[in-house]
Protein backbone atom coordinates (compact mmCIF):
# COMPACT_ATOMS: atom_id res chain seq x y z
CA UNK A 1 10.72 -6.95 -12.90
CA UNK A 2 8.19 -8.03 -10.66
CA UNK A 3 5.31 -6.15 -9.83
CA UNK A 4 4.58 -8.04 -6.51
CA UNK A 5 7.70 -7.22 -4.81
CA UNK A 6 6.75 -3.88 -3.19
CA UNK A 7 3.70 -5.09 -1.89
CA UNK A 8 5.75 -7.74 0.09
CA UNK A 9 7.46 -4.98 2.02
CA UNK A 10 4.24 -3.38 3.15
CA UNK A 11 3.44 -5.08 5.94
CA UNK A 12 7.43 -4.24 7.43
CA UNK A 13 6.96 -2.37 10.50
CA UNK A 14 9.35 0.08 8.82
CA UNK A 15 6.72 1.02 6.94
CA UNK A 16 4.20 1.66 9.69
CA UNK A 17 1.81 4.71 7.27
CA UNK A 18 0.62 2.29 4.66
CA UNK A 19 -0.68 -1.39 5.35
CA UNK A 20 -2.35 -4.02 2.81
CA UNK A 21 -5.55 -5.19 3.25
CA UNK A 22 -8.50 -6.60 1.27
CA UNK A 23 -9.74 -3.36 0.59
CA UNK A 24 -6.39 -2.17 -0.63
CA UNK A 25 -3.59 -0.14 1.04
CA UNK A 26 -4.66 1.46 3.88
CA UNK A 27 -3.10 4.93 5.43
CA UNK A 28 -2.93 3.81 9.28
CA UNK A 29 -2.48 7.25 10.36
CA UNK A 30 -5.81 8.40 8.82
CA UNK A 31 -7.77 4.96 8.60
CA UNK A 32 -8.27 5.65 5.04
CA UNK A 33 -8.49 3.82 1.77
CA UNK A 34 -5.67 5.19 -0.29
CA UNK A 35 -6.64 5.39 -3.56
CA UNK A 36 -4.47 3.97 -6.27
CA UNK A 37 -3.56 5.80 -9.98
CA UNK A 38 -1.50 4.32 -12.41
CA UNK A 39 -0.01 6.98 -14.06
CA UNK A 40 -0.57 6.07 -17.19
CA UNK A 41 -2.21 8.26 -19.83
């Protein structure tokens, strides 16, 4: 498993709502910072 490989595919133009930048992913439709959560408790 490697926990790189869907960040590869972000910047597909398949995927045109969520984009990867140095702030993190970014939701293109809103211009927003899309926070991130693990999950894990």
């Amino acid at each position: 498993h490697d926990p790189f490989m869907p960040l590869s595919f972000l910047p597909l133009s398949v995927i045109p709502t969520l984009k990867l930048s140095d702030q993190g992913l970014v939701d293109v439709k809103r211009f927003a910072i899309v926070p991130l959560e693990t999950g894990i408790e």
